[in-house]
Protein backbone atom coordinates (compact mmCIF):
# COMPACT_ATOMS: atom_id res chain seq x y z
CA UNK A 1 -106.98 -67.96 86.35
CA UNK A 2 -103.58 -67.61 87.80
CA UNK A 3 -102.09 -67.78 83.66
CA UNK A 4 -104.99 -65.67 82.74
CA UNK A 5 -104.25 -62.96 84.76
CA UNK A 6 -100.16 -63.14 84.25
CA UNK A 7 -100.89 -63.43 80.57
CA UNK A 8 -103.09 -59.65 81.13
CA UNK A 9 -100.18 -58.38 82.74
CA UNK A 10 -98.16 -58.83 79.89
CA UNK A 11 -100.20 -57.27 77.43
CA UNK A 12 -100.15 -54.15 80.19
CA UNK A 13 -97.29 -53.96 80.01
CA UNK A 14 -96.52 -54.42 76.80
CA UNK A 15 -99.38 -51.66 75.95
CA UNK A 16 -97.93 -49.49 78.27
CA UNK A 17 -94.53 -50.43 76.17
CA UNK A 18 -96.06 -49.32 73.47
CA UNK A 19 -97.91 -46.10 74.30
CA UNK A 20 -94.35 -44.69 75.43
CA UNK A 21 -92.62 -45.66 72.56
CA UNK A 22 -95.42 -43.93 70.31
CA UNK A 23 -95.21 -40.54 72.60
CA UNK A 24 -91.71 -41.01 71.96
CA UNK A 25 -92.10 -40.87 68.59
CA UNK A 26 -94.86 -38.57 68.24
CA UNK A 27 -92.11 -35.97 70.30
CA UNK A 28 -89.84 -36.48 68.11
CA UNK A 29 -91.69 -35.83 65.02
CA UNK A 30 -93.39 -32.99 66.86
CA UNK A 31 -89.65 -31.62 67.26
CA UNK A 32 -88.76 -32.33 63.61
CA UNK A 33 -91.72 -30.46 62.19
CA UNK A 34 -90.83 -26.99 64.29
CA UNK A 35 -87.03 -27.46 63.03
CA UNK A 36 -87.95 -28.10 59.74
CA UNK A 37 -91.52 -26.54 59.31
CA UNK A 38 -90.11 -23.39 57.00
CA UNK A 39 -88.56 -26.11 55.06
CA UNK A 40 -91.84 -27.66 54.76
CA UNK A 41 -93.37 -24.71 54.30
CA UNK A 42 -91.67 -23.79 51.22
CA UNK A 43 -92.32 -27.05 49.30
CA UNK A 44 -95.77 -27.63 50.06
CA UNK A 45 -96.53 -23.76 48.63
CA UNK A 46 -94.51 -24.93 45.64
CA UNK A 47 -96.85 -27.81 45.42
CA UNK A 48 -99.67 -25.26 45.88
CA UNK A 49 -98.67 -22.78 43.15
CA UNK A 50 -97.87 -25.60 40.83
CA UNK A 51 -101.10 -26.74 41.21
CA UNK A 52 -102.87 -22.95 41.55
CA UNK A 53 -100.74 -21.98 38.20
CA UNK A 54 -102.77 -25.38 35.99
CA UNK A 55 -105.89 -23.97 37.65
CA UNK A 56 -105.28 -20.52 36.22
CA UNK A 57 -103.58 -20.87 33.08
CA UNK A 58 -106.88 -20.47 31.15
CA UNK A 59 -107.49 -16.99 32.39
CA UNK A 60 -107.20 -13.99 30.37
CA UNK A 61 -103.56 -12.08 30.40
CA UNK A 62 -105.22 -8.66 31.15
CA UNK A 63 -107.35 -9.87 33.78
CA UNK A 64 -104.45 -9.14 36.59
CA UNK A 65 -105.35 -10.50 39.85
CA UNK A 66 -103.51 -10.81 43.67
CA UNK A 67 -103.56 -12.75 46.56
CA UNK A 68 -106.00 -10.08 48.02
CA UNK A 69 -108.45 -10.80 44.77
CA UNK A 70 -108.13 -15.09 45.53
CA UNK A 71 -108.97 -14.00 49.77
CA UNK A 72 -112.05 -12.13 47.96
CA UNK A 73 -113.30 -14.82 45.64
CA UNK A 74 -112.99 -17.55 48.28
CA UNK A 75 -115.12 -15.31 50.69
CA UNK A 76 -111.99 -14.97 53.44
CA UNK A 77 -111.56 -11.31 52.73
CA UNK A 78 -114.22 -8.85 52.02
CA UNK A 79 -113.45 -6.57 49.25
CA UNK A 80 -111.42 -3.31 49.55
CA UNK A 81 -112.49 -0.26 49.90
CA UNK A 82 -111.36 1.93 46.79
CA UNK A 83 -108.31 4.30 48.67
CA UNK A 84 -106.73 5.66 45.07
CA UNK A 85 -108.49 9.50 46.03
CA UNK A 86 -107.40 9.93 48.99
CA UNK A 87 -104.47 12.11 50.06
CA UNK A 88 -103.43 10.40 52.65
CA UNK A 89 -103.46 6.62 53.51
CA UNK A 90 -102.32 5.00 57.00
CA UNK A 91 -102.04 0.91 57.98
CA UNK A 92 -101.26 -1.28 60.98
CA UNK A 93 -100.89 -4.81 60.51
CA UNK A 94 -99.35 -7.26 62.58
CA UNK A 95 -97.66 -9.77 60.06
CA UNK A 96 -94.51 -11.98 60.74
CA UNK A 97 -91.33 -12.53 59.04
CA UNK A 98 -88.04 -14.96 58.86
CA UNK A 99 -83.93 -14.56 58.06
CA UNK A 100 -81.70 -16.96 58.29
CA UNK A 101 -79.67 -14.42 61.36
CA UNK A 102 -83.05 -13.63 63.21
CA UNK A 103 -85.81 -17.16 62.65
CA UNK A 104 -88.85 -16.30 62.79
CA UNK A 105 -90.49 -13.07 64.00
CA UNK A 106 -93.28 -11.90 64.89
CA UNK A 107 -94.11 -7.90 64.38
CA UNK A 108 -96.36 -5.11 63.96
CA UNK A 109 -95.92 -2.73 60.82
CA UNK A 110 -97.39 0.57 60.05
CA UNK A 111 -96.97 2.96 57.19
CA UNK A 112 -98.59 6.30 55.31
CA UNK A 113 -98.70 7.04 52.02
CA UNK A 114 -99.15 10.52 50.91
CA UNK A 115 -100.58 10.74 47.75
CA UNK A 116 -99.36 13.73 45.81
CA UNK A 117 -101.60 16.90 44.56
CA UNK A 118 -100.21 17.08 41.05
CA UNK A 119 -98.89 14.99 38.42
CA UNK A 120 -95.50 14.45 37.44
CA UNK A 121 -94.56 14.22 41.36
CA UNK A 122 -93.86 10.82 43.50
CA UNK A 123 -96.10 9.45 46.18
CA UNK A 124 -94.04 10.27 49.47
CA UNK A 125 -94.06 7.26 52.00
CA UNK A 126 -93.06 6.56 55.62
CA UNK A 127 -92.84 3.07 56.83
CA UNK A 128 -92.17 1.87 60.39
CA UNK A 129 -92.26 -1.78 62.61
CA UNK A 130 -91.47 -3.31 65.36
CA UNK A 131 -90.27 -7.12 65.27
CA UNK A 132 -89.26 -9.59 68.13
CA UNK A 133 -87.40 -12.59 66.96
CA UNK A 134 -86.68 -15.92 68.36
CA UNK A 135 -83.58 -15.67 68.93
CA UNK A 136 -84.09 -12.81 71.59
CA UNK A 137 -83.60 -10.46 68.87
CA UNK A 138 -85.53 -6.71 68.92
CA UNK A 139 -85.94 -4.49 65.57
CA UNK A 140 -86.88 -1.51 65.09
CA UNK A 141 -86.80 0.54 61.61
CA UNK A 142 -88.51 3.81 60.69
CA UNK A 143 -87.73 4.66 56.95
CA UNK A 144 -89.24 7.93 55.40
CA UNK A 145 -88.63 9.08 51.45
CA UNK A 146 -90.20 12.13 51.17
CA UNK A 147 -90.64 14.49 48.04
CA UNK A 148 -91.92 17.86 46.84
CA UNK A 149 -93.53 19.57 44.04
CA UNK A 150 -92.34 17.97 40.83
CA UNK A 151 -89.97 15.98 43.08
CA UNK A 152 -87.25 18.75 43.01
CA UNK A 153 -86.04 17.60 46.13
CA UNK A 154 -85.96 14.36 48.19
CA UNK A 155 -85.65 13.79 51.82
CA UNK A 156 -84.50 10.84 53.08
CA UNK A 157 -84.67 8.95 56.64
CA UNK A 158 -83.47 6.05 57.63
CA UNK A 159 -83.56 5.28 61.66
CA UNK A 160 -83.19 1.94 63.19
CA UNK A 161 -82.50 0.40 66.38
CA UNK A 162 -81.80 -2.81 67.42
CA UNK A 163 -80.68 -5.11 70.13
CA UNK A 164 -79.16 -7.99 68.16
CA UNK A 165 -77.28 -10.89 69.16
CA UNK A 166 -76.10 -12.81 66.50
CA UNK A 167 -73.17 -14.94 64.97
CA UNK A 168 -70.09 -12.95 63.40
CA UNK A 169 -67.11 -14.63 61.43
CA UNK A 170 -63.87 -12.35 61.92
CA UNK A 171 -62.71 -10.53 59.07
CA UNK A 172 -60.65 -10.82 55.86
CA UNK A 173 -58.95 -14.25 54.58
CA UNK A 174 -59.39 -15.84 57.85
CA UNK A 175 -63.35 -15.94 57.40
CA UNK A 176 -63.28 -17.65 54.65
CA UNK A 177 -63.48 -21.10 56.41
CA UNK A 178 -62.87 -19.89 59.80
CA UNK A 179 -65.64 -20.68 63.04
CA UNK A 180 -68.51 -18.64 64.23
CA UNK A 181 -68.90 -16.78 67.01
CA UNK A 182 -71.37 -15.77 69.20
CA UNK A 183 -71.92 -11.50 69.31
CA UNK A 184 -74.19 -9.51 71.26
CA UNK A 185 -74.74 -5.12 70.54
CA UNK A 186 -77.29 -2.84 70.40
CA UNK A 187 -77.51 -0.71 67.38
CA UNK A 188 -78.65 3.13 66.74
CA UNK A 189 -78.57 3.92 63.27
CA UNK A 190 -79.35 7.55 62.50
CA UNK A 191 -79.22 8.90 58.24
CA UNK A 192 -80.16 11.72 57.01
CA UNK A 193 -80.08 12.87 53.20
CA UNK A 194 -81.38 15.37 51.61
CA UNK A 195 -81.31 15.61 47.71
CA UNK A 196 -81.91 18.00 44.65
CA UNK A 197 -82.80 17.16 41.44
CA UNK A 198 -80.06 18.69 38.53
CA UNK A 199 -81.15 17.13 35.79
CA UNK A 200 -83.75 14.67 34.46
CA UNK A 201 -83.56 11.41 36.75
CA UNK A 202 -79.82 12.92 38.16
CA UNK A 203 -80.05 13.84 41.97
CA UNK A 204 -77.20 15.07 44.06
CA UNK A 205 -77.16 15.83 47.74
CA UNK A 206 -75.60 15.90 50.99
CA UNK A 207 -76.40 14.09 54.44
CA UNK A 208 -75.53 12.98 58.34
CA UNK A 209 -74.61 9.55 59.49
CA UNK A 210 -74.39 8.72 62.67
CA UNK A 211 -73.70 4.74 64.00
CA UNK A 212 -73.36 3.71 67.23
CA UNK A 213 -73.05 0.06 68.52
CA UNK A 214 -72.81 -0.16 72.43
CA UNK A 215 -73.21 -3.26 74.61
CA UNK A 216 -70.74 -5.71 72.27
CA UNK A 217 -70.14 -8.58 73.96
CA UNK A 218 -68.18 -11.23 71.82
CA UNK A 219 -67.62 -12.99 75.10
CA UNK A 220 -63.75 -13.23 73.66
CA UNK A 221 -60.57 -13.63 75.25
CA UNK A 222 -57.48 -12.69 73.96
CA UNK A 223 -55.58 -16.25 74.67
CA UNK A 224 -58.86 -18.25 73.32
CA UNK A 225 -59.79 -16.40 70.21
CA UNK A 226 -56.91 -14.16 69.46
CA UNK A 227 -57.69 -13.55 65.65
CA UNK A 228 -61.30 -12.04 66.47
CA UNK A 229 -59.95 -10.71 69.51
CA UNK A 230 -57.28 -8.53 67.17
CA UNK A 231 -60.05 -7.30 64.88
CA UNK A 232 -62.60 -6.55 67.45
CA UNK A 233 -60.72 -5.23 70.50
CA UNK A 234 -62.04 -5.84 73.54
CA UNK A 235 -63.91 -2.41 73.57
CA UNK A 236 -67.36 -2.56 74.11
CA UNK A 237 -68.65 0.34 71.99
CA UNK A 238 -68.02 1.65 67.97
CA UNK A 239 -69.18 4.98 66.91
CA UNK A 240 -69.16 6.09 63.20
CA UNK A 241 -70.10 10.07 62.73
CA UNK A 242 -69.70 11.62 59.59
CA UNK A 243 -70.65 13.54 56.23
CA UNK A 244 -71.37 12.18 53.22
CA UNK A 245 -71.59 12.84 49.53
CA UNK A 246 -74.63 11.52 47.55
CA UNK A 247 -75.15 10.97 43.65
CA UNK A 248 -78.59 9.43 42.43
CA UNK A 249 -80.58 8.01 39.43
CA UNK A 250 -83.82 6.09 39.29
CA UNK A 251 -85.34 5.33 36.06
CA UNK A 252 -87.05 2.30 36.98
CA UNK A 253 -90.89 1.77 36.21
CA UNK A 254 -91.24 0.58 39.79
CA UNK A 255 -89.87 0.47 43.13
CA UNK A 256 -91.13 -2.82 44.74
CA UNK A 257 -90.64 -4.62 40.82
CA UNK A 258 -89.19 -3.42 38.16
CA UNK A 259 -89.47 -4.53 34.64
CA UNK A 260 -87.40 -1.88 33.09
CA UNK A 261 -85.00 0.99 33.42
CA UNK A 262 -81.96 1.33 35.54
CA UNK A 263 -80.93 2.58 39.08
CA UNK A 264 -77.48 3.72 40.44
CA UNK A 265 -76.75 4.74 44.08
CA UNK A 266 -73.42 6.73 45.49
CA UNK A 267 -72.74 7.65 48.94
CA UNK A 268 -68.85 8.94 49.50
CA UNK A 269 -68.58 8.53 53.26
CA UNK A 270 -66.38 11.26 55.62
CA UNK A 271 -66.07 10.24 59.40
CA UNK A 272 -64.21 12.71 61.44
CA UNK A 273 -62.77 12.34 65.01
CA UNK A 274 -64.45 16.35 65.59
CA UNK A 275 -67.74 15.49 64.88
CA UNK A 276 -67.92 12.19 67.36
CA UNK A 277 -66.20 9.32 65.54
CA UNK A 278 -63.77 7.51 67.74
CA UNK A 279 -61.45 7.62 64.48
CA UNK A 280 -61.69 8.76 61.59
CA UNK A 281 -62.32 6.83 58.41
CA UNK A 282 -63.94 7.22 54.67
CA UNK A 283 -66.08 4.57 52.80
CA UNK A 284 -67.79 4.72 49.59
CA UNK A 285 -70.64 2.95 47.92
CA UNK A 286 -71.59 2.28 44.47
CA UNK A 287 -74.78 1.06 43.74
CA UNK A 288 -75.74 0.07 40.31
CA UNK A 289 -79.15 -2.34 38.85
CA UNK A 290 -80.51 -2.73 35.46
CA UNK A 291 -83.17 -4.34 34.72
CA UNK A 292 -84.09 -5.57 31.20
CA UNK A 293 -87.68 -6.70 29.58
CA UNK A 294 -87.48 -10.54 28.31
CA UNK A 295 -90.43 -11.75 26.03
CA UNK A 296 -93.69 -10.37 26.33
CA UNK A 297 -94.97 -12.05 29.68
CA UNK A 298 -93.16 -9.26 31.75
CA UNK A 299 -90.08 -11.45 32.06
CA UNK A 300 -87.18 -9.82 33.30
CA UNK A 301 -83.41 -9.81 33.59
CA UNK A 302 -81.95 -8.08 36.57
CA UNK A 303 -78.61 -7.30 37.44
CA UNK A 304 -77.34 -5.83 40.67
CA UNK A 305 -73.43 -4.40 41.31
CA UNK A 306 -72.55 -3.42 44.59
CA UNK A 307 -69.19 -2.26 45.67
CA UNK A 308 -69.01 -1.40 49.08
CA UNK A 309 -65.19 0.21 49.55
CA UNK A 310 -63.10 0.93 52.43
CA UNK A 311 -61.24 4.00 51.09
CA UNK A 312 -59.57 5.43 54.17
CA UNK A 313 -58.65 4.99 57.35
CA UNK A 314 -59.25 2.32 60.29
CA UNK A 315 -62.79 1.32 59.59
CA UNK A 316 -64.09 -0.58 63.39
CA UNK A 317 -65.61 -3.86 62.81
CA UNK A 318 -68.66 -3.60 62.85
CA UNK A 319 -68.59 -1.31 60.29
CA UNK A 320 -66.76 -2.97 58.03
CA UNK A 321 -68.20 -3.87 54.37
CA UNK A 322 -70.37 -7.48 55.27
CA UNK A 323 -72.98 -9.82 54.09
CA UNK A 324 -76.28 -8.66 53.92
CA UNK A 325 -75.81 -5.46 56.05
CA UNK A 326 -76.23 -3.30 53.21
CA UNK A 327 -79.25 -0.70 53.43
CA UNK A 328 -81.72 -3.36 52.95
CA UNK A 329 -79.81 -6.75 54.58
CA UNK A 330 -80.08 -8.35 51.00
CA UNK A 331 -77.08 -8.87 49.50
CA UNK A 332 -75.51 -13.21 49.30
CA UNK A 333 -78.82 -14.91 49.26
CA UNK A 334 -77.57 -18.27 50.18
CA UNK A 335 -75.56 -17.47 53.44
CA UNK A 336 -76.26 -15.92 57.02
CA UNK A 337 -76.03 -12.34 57.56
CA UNK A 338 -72.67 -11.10 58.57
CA UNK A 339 -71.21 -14.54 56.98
CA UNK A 340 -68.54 -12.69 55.29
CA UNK A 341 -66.84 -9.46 56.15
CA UNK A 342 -63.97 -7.28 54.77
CA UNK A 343 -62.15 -3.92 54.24
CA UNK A 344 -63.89 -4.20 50.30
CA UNK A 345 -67.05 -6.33 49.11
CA UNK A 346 -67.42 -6.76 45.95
CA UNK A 347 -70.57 -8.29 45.22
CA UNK A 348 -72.21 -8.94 41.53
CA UNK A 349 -75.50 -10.91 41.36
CA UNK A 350 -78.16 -11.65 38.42
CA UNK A 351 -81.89 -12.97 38.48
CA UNK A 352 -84.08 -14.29 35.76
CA UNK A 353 -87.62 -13.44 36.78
CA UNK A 354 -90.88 -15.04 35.46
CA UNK A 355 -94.71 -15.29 35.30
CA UNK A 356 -96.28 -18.87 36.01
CA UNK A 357 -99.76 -17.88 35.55
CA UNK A 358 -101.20 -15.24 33.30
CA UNK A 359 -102.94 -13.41 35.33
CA UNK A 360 -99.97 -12.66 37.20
CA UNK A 361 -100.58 -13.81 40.41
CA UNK A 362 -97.49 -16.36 40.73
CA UNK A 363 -94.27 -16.34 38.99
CA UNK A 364 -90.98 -17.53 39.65
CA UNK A 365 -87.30 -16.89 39.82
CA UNK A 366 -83.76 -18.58 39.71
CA UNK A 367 -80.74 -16.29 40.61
CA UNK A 368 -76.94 -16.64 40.85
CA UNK A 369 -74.66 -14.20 43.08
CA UNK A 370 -71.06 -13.65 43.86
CA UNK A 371 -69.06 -12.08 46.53
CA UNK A 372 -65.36 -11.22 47.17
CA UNK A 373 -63.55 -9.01 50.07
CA UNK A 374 -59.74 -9.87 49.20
CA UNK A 375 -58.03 -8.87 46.45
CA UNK A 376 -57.52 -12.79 45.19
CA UNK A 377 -60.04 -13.23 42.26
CA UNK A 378 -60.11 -17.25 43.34
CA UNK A 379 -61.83 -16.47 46.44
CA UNK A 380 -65.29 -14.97 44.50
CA UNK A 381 -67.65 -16.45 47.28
CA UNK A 382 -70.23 -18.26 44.61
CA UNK A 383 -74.59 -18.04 45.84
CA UNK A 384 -77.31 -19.43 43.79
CA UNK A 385 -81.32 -20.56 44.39
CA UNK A 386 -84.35 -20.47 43.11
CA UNK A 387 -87.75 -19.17 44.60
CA UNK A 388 -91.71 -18.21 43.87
CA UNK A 389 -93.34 -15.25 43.65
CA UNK A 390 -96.95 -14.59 45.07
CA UNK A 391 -98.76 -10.63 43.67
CA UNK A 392 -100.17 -9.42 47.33
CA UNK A 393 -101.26 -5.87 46.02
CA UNK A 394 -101.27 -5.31 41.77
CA UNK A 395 -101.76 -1.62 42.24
CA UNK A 396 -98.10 -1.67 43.45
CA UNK A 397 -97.38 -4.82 41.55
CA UNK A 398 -95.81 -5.80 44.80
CA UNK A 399 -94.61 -9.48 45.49
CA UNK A 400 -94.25 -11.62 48.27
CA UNK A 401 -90.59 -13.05 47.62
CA UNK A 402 -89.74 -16.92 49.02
CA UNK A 403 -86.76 -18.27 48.01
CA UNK A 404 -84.41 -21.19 48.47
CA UNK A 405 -80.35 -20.11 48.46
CA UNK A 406 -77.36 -21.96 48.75
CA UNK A 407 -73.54 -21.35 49.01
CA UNK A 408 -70.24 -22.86 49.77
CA UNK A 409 -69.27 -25.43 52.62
CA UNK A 410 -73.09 -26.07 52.85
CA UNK A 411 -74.64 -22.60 53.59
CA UNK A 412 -78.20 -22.59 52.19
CA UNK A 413 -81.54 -21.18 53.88
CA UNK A 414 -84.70 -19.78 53.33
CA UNK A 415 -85.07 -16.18 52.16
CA UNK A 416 -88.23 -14.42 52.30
CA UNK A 417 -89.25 -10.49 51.43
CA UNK A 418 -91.80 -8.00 50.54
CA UNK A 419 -91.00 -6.64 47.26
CA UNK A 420 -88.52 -7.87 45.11
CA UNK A 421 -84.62 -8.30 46.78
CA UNK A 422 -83.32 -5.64 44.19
């Protein structure tokens, strides 16, 4: 009785053994699927639209359908309501989101669409949301593009605040391979531009920018990280007030994907000391896309330029030329936001764009970009990837964008966006 009951203790124990070991290890793979779950994320919905796009080859090439007509036909959605008559439209969605600077996000996005009363004149739109990352991050945008009769003019918002700690790099050669560090600010971002049309798709025009960063805490020292500490100062506000000149075309067939046409961008930058900069300093921006039909399965060919120029004067940090913080925060797939930063950027990237199933519901894309901000041609900062596309409204032709970039000295991430990146 005595063995029987020693032997029982054993196997207790060794149970109990066990049962940690496998809580253990269910911990631990609970803890590798939230670090990697947007990793596994992306290749199981490859998986998926490989598998969707063999399922839906057959189908018809005019028979156009979105993710919105798949919700329908599996009975998860109930069908929309036809909105094309009337003159104004209004939505509120909660949705989330996910950068390789913020994680993931969680937010609540509204816009209005105002439909115009005559041909031959643009649909007007005003778009707005507020996001909460998880890195303690808060984002707040309100965009408006406004036109009138026969689009003769264009008015132009773009207001954002945010409270946005994040990772910055320094500046210039020494970012190249240089560490990280830690940044906190809050942001008001305040544009106003207001255009006139002068001929055909040719707009020129004048506007207000105000930028003002307040709170920055690099939590630097001068005798621990004296080459950031140089570039940044140890002031804890930037402010950037000034005119600007603007120059605009936009012959593209669509704003959230285009298949053909071209689109160029130019904003000549004045900041004055008069008007509320702390110093005054001049920038310019050249924006320039074409976009080019391949085949006849609405293939396309699209190639971005953007020079963003220091021309003048002591531009402060912040609002110096950087990775991803042009208008949209989509330039050097393949690398963090704010990865790179310099007086000039230089930046030259070109994407190959493709259906997977006829009916234009998925498609794919493989890209290649490159970035400099020195004047040494050898250090072109090289960005490539690959990613899927998924049709979430075919009125719009309007994509959801998920791709895979990488970059030098092991950068690489997931990208993800409403509408194509350019």
């Amino acid at each position: 009785m005595n063995g029987f009951t020693i032997k029982m203790g054993e196997i207790g124990r060794n149970l109990k053994s066990n049962i940690d070991r496998f809580k253990q290890f269910m911990a631990f793979k609970l803890i590798h699927y939230v670090v990697h779950s947007f990793k596994f994320l992306f290749y199981f919905s490859i998986f998926l639209l490989g598998f969707s796009t063999n399922m839906l080859a057959q189908t018809k090439q005019e028979d156009q359908k979105d993710l919105r007509d798949l919700l329908v036909e599996l009975n998860i959605q109930k069908p929309d309501e036809d909105t094309a008559q009337r003159k104004i439209i209004a939505a509120l969605v909660p949705a989330g989101g996910y950068s390789l600077a913020t994680g993931p996000a969680i937010l609540i996005a509204g816009s209005i669409q105002i439909n115009p009363d005559e041909a031959g004149t643009n649909t007007s739109n005003v778009l707005v949301s507020l996001a909460y990352t998880l890195k303690n991050q808060v984002i707040f945008p309100l965009y408006a593009n406004l036109w009138t009769k026969n689009n003769t003019w264009n008015l132009v918002s773009d207001f954002r605040f945010m409270d946005y700690p994040s990772l910055t790099y320094g500046a210039g050669p020494v970012a190249l391979n240089g560490p990280s560090y830690e940044i906190d600010f809050n942001y008001l971002r305040l544009h106003q531009s207001l255009l006139r049309k002068v001929y055909q798709s040719w707009y020129l025009g004048t506007g207000i920018f105000y930028d003002r960063f307040w709170k920055i805490d690099a939590g630097i020292q001068e005798t621990e990280e004296q080459v950031l500490f140089q570039q940044l100062g140890s002031q804890t506000e930037e402010k950037g007030v000034g005119l600007t000149a603007l120059i605009s075309s936009d012959k593209r067939d669509n704003f959230f994907n285009p298949h053909q046409g071209h689109y160029f961008n130019g904003v000549w930058r004045i900041n004055k000391e008069w008007m509320g900069s702390d110093n005054p300093w001049q920038s310019l921006i050249l924006d320039f896309r074409k976009y080019i039909p391949v085949g006849k399965r609405q293939n396309v060919l699209a190639i971005w330029s953007y020079q963003w120029l220091s021309v003048a004067g002591k531009t402060p940090y912040l609002m110096l030329p950087s990775t991803g913080w042009d208008d949209f925060y989509n330039t050097g797939r393949g690398y963090i936001q704010g990865r790179y930063r310099g007086k000039n950027l230089i930046y030259l990237e070109a994407e190959y764009r493709f259906q997977l199933s006829r009916n234009g519901l998925l498609g794919g894309t493989v890209f290649a970009n490159g970035q400099r901000l020195t004047r040494r041609f050898g250090d072109f900062i090289p960005g490539y990837g690959a990613g899927v596309r998924i049709k979430v409204n075919k009125k719009s032709d309007t994509n959801l964008c998920i791709d895979y970039g990488f970059g030098i000295n092991g950068s690489k991430g997931l990208f993800v966006n409403l509408g194509e990146v350019f």
